[in-house]
C-alpha atoms as a PDB file:
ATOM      1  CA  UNK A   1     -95.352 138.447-145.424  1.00  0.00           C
ATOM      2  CA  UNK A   2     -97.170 141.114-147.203  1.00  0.00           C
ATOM      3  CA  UNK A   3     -98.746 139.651-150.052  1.00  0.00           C
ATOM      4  CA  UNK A   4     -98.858 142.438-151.896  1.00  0.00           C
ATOM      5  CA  UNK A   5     -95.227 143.477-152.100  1.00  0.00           C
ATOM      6  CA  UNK A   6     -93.496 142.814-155.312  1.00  0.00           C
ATOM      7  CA  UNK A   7     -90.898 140.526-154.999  1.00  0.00           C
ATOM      8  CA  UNK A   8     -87.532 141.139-157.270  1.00  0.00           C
ATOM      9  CA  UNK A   9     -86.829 138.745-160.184  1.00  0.00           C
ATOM     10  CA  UNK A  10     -83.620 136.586-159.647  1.00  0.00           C
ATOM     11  CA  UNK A  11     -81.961 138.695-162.838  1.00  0.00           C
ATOM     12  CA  UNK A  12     -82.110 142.072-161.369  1.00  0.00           C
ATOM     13  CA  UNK A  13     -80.817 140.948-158.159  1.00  0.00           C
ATOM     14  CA  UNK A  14     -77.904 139.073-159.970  1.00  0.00           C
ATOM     15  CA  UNK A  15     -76.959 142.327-162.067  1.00  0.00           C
ATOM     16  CA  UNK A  16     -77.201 145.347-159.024  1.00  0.00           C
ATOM     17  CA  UNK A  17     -75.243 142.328-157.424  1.00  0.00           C
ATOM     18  CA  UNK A  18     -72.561 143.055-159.737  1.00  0.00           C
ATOM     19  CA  UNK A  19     -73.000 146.801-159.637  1.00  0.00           C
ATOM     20  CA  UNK A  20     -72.887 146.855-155.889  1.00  0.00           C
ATOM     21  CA  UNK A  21     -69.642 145.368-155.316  1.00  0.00           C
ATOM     22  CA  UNK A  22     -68.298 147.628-157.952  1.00  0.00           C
ATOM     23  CA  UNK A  23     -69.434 150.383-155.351  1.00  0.00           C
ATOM     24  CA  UNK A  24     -68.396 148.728-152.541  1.00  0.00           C
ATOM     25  CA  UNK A  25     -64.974 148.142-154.089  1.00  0.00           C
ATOM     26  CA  UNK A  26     -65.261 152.013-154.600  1.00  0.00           C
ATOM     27  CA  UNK A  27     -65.769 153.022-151.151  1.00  0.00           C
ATOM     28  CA  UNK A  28     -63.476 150.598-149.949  1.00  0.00           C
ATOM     29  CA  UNK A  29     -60.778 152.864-151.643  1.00  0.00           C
ATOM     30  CA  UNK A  30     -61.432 155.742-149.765  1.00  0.00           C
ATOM     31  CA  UNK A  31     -60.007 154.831-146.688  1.00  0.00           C
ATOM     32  CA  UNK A  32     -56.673 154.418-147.806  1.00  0.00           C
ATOM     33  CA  UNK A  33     -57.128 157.108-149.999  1.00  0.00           C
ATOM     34  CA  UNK A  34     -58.204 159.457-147.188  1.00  0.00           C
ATOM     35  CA  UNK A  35     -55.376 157.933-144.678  1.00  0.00           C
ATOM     36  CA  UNK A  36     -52.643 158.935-147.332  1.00  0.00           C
ATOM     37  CA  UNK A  37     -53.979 162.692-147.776  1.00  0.00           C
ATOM     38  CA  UNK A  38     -53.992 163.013-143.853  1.00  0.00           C
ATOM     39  CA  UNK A  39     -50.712 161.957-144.157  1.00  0.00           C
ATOM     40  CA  UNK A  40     -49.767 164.374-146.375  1.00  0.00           C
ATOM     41  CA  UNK A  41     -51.220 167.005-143.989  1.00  0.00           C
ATOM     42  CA  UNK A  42     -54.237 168.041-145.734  1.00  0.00           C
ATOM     43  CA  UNK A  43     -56.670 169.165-143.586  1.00  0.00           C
ATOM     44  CA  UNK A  44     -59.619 166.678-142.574  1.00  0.00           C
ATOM     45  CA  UNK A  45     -62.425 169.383-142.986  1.00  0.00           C
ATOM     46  CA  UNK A  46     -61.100 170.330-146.304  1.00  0.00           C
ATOM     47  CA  UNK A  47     -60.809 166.383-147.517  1.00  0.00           C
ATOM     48  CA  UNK A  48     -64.653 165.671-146.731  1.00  0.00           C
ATOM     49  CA  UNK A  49     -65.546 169.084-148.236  1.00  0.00           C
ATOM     50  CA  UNK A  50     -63.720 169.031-151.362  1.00  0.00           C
ATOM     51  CA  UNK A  51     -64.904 165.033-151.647  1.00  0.00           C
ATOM     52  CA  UNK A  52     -68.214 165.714-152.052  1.00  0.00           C
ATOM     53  CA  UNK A  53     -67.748 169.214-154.014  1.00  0.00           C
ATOM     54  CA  UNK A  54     -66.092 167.380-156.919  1.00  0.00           C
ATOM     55  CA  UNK A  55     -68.893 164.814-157.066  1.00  0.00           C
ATOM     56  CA  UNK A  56     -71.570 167.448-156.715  1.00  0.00           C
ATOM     57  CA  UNK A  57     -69.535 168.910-160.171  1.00  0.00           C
ATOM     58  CA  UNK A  58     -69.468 165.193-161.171  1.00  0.00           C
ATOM     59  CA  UNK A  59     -73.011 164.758-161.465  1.00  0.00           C
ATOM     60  CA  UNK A  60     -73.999 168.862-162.016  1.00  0.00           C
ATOM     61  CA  UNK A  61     -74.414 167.511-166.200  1.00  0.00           C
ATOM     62  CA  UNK A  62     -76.108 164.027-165.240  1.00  0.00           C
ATOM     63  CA  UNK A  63     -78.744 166.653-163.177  1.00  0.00           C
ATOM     64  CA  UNK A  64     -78.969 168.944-165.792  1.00  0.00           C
ATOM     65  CA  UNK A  65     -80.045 166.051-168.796  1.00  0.00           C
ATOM     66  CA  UNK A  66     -82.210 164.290-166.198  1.00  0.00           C
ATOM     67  CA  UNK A  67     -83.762 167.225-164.760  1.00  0.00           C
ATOM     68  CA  UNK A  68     -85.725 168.305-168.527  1.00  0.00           C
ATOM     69  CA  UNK A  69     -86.829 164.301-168.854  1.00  0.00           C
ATOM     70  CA  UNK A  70     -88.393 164.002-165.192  1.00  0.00           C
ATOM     71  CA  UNK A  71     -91.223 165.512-163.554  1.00  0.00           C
ATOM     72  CA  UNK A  72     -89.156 168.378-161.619  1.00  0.00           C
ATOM     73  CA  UNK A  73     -89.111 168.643-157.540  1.00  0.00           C
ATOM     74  CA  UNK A  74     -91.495 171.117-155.895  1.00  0.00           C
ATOM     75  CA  UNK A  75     -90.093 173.510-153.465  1.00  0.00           C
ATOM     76  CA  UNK A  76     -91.362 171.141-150.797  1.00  0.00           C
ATOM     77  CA  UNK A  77     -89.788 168.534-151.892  1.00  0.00           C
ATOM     78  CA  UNK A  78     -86.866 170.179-152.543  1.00  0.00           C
ATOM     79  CA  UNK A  79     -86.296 171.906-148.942  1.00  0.00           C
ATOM     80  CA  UNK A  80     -87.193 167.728-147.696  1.00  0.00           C
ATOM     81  CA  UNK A  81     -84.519 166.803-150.143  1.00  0.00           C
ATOM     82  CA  UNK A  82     -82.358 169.168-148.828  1.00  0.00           C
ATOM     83  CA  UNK A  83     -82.822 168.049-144.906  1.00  0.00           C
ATOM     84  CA  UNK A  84     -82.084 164.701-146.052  1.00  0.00           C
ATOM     85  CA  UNK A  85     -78.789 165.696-147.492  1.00  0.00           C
ATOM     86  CA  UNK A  86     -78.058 167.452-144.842  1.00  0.00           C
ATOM     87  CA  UNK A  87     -78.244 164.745-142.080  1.00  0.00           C
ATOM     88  CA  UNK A  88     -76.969 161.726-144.723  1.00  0.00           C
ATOM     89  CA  UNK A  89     -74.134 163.721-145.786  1.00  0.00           C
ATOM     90  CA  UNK A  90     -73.181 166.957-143.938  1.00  0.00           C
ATOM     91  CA  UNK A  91     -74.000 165.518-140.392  1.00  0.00           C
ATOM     92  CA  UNK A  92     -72.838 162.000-141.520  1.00  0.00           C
ATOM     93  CA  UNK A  93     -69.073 163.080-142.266  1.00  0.00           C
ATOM     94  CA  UNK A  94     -68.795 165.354-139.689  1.00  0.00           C
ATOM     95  CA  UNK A  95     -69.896 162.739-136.680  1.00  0.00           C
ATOM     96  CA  UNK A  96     -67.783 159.973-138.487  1.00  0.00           C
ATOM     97  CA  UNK A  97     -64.740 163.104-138.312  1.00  0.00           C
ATOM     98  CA  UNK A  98     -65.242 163.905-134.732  1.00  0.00           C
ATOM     99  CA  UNK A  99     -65.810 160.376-133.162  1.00  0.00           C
ATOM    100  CA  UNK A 100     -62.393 159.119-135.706  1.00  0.00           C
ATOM    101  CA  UNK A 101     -60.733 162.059-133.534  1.00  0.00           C
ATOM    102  CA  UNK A 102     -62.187 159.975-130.288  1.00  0.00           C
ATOM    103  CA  UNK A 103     -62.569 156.740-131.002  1.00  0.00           C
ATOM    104  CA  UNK A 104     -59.753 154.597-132.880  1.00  0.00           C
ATOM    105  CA  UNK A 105     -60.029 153.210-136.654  1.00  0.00           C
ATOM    106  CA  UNK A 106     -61.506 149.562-135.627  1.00  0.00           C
ATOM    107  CA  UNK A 107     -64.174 150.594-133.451  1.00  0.00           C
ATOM    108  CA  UNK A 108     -65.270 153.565-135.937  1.00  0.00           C
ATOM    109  CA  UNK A 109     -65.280 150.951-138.764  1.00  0.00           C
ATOM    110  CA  UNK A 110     -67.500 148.825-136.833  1.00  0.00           C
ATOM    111  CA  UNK A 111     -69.767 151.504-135.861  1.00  0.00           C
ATOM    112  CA  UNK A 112     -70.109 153.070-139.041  1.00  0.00           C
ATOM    113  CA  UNK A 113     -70.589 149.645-141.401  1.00  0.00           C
ATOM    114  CA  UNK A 114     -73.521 148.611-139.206  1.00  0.00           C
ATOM    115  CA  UNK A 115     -76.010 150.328-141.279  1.00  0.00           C
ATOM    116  CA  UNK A 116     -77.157 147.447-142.689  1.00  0.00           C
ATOM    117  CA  UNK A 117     -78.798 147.099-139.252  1.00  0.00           C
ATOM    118  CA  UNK A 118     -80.371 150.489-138.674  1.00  0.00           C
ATOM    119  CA  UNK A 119     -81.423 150.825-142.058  1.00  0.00           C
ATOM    120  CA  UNK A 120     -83.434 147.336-142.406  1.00  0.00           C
ATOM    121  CA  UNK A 121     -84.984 148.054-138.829  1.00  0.00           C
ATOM    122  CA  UNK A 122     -86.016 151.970-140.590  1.00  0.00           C
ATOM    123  CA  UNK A 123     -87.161 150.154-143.651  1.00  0.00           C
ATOM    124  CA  UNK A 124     -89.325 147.581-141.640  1.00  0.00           C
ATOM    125  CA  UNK A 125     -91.285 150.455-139.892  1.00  0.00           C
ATOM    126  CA  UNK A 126     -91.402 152.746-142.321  1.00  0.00           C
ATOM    127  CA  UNK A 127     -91.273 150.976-145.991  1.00  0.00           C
ATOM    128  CA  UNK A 128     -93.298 147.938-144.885  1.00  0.00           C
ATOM    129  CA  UNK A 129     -90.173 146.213-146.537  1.00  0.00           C
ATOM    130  CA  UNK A 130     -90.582 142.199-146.242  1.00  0.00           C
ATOM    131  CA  UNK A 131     -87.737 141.038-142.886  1.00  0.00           C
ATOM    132  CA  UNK A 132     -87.269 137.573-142.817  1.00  0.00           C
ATOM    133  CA  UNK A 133     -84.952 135.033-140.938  1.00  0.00           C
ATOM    134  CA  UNK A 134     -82.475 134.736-143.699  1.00  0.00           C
ATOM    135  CA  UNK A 135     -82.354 138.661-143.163  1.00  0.00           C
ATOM    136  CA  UNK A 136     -82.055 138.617-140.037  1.00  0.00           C
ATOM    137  CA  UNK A 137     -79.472 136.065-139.944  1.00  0.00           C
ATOM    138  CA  UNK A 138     -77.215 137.201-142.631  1.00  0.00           C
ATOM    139  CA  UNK A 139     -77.302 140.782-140.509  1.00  0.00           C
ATOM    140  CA  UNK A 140     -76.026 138.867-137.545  1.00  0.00           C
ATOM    141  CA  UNK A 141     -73.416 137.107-139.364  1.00  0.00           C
ATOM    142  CA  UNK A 142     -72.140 140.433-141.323  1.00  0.00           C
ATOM    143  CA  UNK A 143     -71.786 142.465-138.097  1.00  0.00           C
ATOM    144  CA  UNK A 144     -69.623 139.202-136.918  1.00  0.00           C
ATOM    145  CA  UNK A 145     -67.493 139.049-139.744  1.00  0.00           C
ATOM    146  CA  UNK A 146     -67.265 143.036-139.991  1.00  0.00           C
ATOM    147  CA  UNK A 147     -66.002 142.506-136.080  1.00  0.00           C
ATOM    148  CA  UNK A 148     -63.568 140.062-137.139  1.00  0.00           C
ATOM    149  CA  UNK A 149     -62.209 142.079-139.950  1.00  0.00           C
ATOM    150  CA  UNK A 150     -61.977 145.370-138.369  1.00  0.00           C
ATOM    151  CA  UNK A 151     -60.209 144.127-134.757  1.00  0.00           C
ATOM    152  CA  UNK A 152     -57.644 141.346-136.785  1.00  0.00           C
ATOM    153  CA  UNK A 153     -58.531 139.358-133.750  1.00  0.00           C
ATOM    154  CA  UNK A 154     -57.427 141.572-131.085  1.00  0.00           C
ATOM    155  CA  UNK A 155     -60.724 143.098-129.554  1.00  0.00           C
ATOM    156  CA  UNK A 156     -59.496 144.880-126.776  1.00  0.00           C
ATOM    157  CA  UNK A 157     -58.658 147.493-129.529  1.00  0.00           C
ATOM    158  CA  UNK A 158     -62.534 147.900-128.855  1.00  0.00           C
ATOM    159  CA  UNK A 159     -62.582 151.483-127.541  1.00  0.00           C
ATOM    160  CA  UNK A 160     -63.839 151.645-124.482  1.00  0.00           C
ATOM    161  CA  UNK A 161     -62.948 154.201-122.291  1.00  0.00           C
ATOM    162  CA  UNK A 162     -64.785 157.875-121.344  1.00  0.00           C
ATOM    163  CA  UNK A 163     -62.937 159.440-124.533  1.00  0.00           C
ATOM    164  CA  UNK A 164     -63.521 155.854-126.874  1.00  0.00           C
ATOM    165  CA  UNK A 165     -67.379 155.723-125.572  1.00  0.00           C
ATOM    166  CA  UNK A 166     -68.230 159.591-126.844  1.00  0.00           C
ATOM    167  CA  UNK A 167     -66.531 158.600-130.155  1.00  0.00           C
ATOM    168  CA  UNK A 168     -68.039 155.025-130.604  1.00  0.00           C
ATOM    169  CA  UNK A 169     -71.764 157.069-129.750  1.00  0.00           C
ATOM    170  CA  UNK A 170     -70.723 159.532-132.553  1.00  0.00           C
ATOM    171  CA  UNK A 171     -69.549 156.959-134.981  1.00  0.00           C
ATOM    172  CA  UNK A 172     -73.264 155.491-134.301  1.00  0.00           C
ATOM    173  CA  UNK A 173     -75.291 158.625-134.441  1.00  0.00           C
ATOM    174  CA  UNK A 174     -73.658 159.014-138.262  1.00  0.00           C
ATOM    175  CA  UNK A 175     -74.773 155.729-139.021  1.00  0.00           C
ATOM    176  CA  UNK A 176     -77.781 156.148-138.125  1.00  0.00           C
ATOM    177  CA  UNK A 177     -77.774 159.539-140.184  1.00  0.00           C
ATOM    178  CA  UNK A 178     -76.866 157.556-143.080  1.00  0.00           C
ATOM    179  CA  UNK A 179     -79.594 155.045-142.445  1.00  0.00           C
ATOM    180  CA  UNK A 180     -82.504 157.490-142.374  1.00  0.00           C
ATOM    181  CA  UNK A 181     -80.785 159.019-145.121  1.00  0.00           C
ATOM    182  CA  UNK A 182     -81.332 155.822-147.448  1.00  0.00           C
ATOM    183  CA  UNK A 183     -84.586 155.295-146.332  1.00  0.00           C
ATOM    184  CA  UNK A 184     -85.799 158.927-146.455  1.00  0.00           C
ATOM    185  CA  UNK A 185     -84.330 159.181-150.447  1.00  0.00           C
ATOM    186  CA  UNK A 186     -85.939 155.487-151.471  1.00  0.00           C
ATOM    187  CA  UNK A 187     -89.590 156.988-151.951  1.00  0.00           C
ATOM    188  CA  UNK A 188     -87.960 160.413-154.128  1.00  0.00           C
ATOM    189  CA  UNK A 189     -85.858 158.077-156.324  1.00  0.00           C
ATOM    190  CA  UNK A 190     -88.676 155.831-157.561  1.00  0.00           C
ATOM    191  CA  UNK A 191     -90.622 159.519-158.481  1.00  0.00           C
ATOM    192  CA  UNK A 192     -87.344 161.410-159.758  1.00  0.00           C
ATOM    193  CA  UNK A 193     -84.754 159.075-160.281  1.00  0.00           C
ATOM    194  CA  UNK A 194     -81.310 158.659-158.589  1.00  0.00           C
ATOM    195  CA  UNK A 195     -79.769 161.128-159.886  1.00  0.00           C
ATOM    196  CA  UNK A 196     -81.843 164.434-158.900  1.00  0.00           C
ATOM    197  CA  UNK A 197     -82.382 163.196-155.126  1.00  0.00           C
ATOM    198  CA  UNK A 198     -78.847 162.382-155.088  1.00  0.00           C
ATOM    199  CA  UNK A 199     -77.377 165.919-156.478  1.00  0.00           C
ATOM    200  CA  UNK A 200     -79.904 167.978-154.384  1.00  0.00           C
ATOM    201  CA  UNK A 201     -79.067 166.049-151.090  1.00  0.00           C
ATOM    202  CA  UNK A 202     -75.750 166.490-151.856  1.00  0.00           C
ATOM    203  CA  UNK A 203     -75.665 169.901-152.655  1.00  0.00           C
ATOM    204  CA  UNK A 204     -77.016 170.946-149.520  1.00  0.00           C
ATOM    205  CA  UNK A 205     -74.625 168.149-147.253  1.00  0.00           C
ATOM    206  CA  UNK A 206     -71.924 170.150-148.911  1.00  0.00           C
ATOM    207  CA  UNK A 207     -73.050 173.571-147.870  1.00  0.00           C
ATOM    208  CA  UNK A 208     -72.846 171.950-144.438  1.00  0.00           C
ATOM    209  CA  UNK A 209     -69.263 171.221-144.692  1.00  0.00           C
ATOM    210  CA  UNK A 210     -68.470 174.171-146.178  1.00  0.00           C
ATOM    211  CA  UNK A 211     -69.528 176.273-143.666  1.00  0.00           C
ATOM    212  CA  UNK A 212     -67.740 173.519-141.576  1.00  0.00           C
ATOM    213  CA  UNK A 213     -64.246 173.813-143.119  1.00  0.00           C
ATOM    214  CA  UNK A 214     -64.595 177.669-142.781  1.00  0.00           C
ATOM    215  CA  UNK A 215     -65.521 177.677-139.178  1.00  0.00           C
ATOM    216  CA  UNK A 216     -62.263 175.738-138.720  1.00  0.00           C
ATOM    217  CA  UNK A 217     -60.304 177.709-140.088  1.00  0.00           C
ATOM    218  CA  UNK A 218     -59.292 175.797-142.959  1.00  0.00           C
ATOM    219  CA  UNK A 219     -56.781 176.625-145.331  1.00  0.00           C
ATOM    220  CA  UNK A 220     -57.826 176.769-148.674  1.00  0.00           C
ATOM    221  CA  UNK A 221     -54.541 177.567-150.236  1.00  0.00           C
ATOM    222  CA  UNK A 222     -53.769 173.844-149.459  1.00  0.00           C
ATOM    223  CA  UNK A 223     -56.612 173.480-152.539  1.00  0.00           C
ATOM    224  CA  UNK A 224     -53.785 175.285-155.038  1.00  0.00           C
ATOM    225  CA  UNK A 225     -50.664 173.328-153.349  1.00  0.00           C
ATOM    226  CA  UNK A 226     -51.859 169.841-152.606  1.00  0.00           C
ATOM    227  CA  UNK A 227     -50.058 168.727-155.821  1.00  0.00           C
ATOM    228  CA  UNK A 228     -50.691 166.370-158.406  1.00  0.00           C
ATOM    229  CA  UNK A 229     -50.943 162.940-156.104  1.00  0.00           C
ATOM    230  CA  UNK A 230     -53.554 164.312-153.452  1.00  0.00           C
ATOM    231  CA  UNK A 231     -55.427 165.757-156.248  1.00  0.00           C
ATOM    232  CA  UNK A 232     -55.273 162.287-157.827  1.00  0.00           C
ATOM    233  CA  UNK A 233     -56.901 161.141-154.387  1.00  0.00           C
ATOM    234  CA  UNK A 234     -59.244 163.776-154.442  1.00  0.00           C
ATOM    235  CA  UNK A 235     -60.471 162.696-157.488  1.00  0.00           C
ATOM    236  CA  UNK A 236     -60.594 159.351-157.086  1.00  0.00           C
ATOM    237  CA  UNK A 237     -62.746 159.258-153.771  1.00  0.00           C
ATOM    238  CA  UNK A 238     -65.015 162.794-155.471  1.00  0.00           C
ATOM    239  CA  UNK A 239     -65.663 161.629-158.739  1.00  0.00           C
ATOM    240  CA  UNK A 240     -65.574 157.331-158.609  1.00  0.00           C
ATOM    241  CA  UNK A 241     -66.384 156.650-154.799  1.00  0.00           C
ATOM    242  CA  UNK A 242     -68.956 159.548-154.035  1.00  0.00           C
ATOM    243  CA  UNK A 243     -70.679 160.882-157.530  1.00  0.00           C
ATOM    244  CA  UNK A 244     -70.661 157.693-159.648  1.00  0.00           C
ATOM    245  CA  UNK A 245     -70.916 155.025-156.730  1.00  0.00           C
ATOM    246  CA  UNK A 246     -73.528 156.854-154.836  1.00  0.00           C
ATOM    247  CA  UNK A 247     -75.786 157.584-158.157  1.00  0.00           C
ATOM    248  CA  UNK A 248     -75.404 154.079-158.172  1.00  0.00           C
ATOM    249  CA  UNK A 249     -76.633 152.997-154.578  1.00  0.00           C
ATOM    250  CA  UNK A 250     -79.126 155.110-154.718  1.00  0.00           C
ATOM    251  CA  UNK A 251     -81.051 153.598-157.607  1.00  0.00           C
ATOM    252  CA  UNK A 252     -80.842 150.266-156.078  1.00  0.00           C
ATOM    253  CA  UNK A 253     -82.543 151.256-152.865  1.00  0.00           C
ATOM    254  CA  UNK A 254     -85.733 151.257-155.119  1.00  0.00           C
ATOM    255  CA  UNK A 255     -84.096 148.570-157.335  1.00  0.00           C
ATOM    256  CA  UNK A 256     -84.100 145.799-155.231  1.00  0.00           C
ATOM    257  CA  UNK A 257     -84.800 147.295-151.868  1.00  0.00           C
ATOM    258  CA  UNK A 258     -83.014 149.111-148.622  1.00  0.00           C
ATOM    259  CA  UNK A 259     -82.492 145.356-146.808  1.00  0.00           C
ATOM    260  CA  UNK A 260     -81.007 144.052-149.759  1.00  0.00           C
ATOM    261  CA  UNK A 261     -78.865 147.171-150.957  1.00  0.00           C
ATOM    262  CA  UNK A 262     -78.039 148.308-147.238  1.00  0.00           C
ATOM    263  CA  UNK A 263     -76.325 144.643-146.910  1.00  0.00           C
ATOM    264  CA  UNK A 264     -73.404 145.368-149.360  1.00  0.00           C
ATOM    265  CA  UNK A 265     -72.518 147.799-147.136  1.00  0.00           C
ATOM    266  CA  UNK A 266     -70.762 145.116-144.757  1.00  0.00           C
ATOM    267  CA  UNK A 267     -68.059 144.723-148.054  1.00  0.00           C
ATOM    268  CA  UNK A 268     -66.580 147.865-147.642  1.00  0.00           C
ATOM    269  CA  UNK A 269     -64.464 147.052-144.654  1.00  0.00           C
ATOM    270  CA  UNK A 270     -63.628 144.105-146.718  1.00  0.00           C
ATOM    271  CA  UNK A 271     -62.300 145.712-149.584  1.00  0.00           C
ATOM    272  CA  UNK A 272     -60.986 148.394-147.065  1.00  0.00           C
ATOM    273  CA  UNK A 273     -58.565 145.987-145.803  1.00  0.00           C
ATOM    274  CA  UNK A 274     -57.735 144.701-149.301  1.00  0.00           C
ATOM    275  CA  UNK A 275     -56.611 147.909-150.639  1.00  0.00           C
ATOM    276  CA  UNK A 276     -55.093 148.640-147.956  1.00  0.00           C
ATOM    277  CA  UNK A 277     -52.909 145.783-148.281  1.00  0.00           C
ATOM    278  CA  UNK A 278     -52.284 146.362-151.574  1.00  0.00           C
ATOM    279  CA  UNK A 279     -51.714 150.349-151.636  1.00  0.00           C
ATOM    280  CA  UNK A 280     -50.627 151.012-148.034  1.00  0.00           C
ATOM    281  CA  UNK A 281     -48.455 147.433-147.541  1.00  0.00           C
ATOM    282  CA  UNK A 282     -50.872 146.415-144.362  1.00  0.00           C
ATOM    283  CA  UNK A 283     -50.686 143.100-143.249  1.00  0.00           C
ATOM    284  CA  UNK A 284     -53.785 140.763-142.386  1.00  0.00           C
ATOM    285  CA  UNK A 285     -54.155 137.340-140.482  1.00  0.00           C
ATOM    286  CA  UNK A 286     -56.599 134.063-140.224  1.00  0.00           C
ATOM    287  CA  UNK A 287     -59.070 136.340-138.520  1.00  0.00           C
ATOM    288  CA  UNK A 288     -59.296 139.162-141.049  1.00  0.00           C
ATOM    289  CA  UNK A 289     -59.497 135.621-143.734  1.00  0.00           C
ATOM    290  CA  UNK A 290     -62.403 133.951-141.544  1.00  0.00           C
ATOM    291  CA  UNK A 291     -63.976 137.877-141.655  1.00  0.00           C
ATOM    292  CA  UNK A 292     -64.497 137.963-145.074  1.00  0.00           C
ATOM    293  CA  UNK A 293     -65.610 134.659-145.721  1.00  0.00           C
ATOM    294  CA  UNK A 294     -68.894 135.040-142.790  1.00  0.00           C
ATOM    295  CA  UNK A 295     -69.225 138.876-144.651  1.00  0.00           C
ATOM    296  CA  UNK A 296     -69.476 136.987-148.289  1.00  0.00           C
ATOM    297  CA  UNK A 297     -72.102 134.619-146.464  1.00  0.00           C
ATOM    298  CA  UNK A 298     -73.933 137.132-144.934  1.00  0.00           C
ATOM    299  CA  UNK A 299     -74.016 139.181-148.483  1.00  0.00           C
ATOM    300  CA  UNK A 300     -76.003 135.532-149.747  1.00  0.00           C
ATOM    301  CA  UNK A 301     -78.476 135.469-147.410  1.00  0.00           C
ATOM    302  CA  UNK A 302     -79.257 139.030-147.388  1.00  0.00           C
ATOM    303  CA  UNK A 303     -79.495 138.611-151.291  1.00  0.00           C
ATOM    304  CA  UNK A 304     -81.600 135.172-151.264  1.00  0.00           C
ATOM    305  CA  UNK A 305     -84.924 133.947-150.550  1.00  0.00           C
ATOM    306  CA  UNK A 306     -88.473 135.692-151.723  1.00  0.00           C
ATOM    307  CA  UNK A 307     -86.802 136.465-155.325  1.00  0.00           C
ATOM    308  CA  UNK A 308     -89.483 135.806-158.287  1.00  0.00           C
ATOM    309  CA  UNK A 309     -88.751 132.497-160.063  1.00  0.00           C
ATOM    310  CA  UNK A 310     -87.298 132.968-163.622  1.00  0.00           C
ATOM    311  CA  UNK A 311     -89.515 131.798-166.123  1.00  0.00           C
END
């Protein structure tokens, strides 16, 4: 262990705890949410870039304030900013988009919740973050219970075929986007903040799927006659699940560190499956049950062990 790394007092842990499943709760939302506005036809391309255009005007008066109390970003660190944003979110949704079209919904949610994996190994190397067994094993027991969740028990709805293998590498490569991503904004936030990393990486991720949604042709009069619901969803998964949640997130990379923050990550299917019960009338069995109960163990040990003693 590195004796010079600060370890995080057993208070701060306990409250981005709390903070963190709120988020997680958030982005658990969005896949319903997204299933029922593909189900209402709206185009996929348009969904991912009008998702992250209303959070971008979510947080455009959160940027503003913050950005005349902080020291501001030089251009450098600005175009950097802007790469980030550009792999975490622009490539991010579009290789989770294409390898959905590929793959099928349990292997992608697999593949894309394991970032608590790539992004502790990225931390390790490059943030000389602390990796111990508990670590270790509560990533081994969150990628089991996100396996259990996601396949319900039947795992030959693994995809595994030519078709299923390009999607389940795609579904990867975004998580791994995602991953460098977190690590890559960790050392800007503790300078700027969350929230002026977070706009400017998301400004630019957008431009991405802009450019995206007009290459394909998308129809932007569906933006004037989606009606009142899918605007609701819009809304919801823009403004709560993207601009507040990831503002959020963010922070508590530097907060309490990638490991730790990365490992909430493995709730999302979780709550996925809950609200999708809930909203979208899906049913669940003892596997999904046994799921969640090794992810809520997993969440412990990735949260426990090397926290300062209270005094």
């Amino acid at each position: 262990m590195n004796k010079k790394q600060i370890k995080t007092p057993k208070e701060n842990i306990y409250l981005w705890s709390v903070a963190l499943i709120v988020c997680t709760i958030a982005w658990g939302g969005i896949h319903p949410a997204t299933k029922s506005l593909l189900i209402n036809k709206v185009n996929p391309f348009l969904v991912a870039f009008l998702r992250f255009l209303v959070a971008l005007l979510t947080t455009l008066p959160f940027f503003i304030t913050d950005s005349r109390k902080r020291p501001r970003p030089s251009i450098k660190d600005t175009l950097i900013l802007s790469g980030i944003g550009i792999f975490g979110v622009g490539f991010f949704s579009l290789l989770l988009s294409f390898g959905l079209e590929l793959t099928n919904a349990t292997s992608s949610s697999i593949l894309i919740n394991s970032q608590p994996i790539y992004a502790a190994i990225l931390s390790v190397i490059f943030l000389k973050e602390n990796f111990t067994l508990r670590h270790l094993f509560g990533i081994i027991l969150g990628s089991i219970g996100i396996l259990f969740v996601a396949t319900r028990g039947t795992f030959s709805s693994i995809g595994i075929g030519d078709d299923y293998l390009i999607g389940n590498v795609l579904c990867i490569l975004g998580s791994l986007c995602i991953s460098v991503y977190y690590v890559a904004l960790k050392n800007y936030i503790r300078t700027f903040g969350s929230i002026i990393p977070t706009f400017i990486s998301t400004a630019s991720g957008t431009v991405v799927l802009l450019v995206v949604a007009i290459a394909g042709k998308s129809d932007f009069h569906e933006v004037i006659e989606m009606g009142c619901t899918n605007w609701m969803l819009i809304l919801f998964i823009g403004v709560i699940a993207t601009g507040f949640a990831n503002i959020v997130f963010n922070q508590s990379l530097h907060a309490i560190g990638v490991i730790r923050a990365t490992g909430f990550k493995f709730m999302v299917p979780v709550f996925g499956v809950i609200l999708s019960v809930l909203l979208l009338g899906e049913r669940v069995n003892i596997w999904v049950y046994t799921g969640i109960v090794i992810v809520l163990v997993a969440i412990y040990f990735l949260q426990t062990g090397n926290l300062k003693k209270s005094r």
